[in-house]
Structures are given as structure tokens and as C-alpha cells.
N, C-alpha and C. Protein backbone atom coordinates (compact mmCIF):
# COMPACT_ATOMS: atom_id res chain seq x y z
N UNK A 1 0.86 -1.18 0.00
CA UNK A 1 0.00 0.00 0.00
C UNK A 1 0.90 1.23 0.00
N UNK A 2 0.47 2.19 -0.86
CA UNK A 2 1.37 3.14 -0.49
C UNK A 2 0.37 4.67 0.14
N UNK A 3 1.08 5.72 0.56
CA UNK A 3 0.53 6.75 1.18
C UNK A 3 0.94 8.05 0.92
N UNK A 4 0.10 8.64 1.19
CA UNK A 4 0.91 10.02 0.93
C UNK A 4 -0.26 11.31 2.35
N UNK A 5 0.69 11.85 2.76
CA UNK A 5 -0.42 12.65 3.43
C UNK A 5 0.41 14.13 3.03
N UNK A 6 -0.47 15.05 3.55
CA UNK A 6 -0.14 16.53 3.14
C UNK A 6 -0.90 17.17 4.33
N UNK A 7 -0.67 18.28 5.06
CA UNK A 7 -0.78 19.23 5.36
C UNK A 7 -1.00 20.69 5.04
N UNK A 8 -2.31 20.93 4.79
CA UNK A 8 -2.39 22.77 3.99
C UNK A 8 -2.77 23.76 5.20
N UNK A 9 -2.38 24.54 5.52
CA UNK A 9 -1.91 25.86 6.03
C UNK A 9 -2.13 26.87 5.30
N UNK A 10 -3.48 27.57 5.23
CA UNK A 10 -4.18 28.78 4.17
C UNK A 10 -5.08 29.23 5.15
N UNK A 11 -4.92 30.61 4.98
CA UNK A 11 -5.91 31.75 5.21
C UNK A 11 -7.54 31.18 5.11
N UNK A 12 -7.10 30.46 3.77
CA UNK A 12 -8.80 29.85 3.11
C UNK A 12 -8.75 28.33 3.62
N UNK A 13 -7.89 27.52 4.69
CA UNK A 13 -8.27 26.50 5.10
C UNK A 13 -9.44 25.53 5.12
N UNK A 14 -10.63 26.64 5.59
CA UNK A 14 -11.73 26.20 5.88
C UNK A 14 -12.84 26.33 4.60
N UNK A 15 -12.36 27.25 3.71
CA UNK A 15 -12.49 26.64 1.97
C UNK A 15 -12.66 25.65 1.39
N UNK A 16 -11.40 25.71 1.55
CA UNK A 16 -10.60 24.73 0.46
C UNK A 16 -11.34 23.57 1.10
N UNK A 17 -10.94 23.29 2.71
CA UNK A 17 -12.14 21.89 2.94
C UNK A 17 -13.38 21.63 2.36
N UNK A 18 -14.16 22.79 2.49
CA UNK A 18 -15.62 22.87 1.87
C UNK A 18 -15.79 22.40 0.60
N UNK A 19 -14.80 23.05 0.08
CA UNK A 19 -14.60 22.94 -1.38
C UNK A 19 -14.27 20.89 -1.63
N UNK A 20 -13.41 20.72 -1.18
CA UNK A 20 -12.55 19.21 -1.72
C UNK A 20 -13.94 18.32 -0.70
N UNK A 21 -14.06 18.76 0.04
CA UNK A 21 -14.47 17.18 0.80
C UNK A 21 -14.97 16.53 0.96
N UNK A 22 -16.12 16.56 -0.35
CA UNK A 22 -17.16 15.67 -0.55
C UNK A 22 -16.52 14.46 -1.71
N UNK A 23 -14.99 15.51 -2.55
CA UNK A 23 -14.51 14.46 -3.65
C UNK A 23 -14.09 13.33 -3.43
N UNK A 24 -13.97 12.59 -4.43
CA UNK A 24 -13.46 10.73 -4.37
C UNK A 24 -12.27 10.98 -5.06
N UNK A 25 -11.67 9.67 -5.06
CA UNK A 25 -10.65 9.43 -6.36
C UNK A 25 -11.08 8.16 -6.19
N UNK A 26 -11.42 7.38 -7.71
CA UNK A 26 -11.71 5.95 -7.94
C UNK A 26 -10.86 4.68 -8.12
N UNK A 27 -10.11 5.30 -7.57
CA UNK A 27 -8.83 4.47 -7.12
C UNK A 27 -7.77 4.43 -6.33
N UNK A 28 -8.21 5.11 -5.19
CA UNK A 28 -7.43 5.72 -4.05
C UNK A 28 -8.37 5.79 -2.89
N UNK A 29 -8.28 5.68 -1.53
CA UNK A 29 -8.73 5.59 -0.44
C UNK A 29 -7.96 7.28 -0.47
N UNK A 30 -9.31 8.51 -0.08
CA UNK A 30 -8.88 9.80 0.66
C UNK A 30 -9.72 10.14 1.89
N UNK A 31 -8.78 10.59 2.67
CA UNK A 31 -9.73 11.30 4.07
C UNK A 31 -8.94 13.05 4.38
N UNK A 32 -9.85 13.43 4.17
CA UNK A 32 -9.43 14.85 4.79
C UNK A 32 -10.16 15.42 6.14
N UNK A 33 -9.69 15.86 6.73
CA UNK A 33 -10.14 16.61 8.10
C UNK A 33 -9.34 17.68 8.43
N UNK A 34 -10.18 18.59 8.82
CA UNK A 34 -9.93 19.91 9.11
C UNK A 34 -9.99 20.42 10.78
N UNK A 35 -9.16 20.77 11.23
CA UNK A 35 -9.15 21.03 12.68
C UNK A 35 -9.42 22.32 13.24
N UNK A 36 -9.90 23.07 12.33
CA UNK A 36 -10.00 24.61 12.43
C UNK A 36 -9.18 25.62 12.04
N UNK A 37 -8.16 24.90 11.80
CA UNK A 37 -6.97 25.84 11.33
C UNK A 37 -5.84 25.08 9.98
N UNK A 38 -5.95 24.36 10.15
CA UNK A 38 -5.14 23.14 8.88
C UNK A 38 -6.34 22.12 8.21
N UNK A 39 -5.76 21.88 7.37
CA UNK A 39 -6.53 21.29 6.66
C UNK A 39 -5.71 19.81 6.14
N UNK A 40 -5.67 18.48 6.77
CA UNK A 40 -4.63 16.81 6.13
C UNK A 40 -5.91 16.25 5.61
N UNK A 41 -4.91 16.16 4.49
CA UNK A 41 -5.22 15.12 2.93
C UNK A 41 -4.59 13.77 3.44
N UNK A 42 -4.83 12.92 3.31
CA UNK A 42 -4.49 11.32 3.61
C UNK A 42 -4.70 10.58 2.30
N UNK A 43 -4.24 10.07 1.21
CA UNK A 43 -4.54 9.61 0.41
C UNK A 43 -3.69 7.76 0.59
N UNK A 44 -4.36 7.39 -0.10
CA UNK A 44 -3.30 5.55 -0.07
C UNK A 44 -4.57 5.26 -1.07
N UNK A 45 -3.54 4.28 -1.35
CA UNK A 45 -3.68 3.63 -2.98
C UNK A 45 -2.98 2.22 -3.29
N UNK A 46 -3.43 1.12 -4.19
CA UNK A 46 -2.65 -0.14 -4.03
C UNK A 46 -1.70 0.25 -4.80
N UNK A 47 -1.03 1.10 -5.38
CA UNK A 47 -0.30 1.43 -6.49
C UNK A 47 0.55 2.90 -6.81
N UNK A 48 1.48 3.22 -7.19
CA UNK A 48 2.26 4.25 -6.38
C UNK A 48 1.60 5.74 -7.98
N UNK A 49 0.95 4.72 -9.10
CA UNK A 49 0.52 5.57 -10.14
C UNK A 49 -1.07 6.28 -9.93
N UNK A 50 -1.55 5.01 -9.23
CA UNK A 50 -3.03 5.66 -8.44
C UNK A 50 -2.81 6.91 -7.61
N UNK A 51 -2.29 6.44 -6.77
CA UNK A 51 -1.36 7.61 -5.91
C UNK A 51 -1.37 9.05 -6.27
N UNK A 52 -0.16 8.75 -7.33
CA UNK A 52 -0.31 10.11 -8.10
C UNK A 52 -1.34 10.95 -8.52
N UNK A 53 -1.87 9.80 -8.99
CA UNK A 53 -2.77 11.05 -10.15
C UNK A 53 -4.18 11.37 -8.63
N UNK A 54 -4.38 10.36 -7.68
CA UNK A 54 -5.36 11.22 -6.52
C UNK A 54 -4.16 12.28 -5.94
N UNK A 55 -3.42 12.49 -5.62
CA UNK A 55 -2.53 13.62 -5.24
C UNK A 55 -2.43 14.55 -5.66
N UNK A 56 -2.13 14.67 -7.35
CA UNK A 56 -1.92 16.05 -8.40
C UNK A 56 -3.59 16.40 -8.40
N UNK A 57 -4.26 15.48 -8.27
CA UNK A 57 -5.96 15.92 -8.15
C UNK A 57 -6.45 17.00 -7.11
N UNK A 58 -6.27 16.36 -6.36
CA UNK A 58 -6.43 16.84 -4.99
C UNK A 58 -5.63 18.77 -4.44
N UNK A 59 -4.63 18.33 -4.98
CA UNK A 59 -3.37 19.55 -4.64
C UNK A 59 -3.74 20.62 -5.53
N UNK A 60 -4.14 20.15 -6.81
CA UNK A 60 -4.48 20.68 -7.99
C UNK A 60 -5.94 21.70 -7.46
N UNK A 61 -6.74 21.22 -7.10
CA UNK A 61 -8.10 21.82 -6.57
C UNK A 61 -7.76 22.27 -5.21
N UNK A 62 -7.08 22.30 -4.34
CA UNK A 62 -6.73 22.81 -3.55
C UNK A 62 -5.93 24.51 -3.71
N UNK A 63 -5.30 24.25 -4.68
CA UNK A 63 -4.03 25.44 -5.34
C UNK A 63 -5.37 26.35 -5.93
N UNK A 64 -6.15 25.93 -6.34
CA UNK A 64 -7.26 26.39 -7.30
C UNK A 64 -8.40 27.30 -6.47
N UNK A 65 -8.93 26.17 -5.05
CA UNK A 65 -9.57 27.62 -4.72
C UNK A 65 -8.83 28.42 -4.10
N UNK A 66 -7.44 28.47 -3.77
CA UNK A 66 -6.85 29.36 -2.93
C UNK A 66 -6.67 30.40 -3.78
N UNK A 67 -6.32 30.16 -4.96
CA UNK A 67 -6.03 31.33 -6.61
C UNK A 67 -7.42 32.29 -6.35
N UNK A 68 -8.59 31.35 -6.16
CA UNK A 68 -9.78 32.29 -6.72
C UNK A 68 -9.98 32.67 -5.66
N UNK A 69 -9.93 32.39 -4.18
CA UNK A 69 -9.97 33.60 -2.99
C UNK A 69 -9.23 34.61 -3.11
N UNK A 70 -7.93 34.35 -3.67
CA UNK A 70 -7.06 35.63 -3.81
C UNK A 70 -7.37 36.54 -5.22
N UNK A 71 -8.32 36.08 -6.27
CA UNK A 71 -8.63 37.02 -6.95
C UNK A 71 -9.92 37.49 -6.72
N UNK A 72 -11.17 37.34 -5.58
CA UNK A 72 -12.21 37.60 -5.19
C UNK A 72 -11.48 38.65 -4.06
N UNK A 73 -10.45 38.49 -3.37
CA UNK A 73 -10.09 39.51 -2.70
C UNK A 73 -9.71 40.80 -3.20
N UNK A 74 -9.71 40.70 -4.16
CA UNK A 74 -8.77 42.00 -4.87
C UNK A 74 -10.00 42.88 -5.04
């Protein structure tokens, strides 16, 4: 099995959760939880290519609403 976890640290923390945490990846086991102030991604996968592509997914939409809070701020 392999794993990957991440830690996000944003202004928009509690976003970005809103935003991701209803998503799947269909070939990856993900859990995210938010503690009020951080936001861990937990992903595992039987396969280190599953992996990936739920990771660049995930990080990817993460990077994404933080972009559009910072251009709704302006």
C-alpha cells in the first residue's frame, strides 16, 4: 500500500475543505479533516501511479480555490 499525506496551512483553510471534501478518487482511499486551522489530505492507494494522479488531483483543486480567494479579494 502506499501513502501520501499533506498538510495545507491557508488563510482559506476552511475553503478549500468545503470545497474538496465531498470528492473521491476511484482508485485511491482519501480522508481529509480539518481542525480549524489546517486542513490533512491522507490519500493511499494499491499502487504508487493511483497515488499520483489522486494527489496532483487533490493539490491541484486545492491550489485552485486558494487562486480564486485571492482574486475575489482583490
Amino acid at each position: 500500500m502506499h501513502r501520501a499525506s499533506v498538510v495545507i496551512e491557508s488563510e482559506r483553510s476552511d475553503v478549500i475543505y468545503n470545497a474538496i471534501k465531498q470528492e473521491t478518487a476511484p482508485r485511491a482511499n482519501v480522508s481529509i479533516d480539518f481542525d480549524g486551522k489546517s486542513l490533512k489530505l491522507e490519500i493511499s492507494s494499491e499502487n504508487a501511479t493511483n497515488l499520483r494522479a489522486a494527489l496532483n488531483s487533490f493539490l491541484k483543486w486545492a491550489d485552485l480555490v486558494d487562486k480564486i480567494g485571492d482574486v475575489v479579494s482583490r
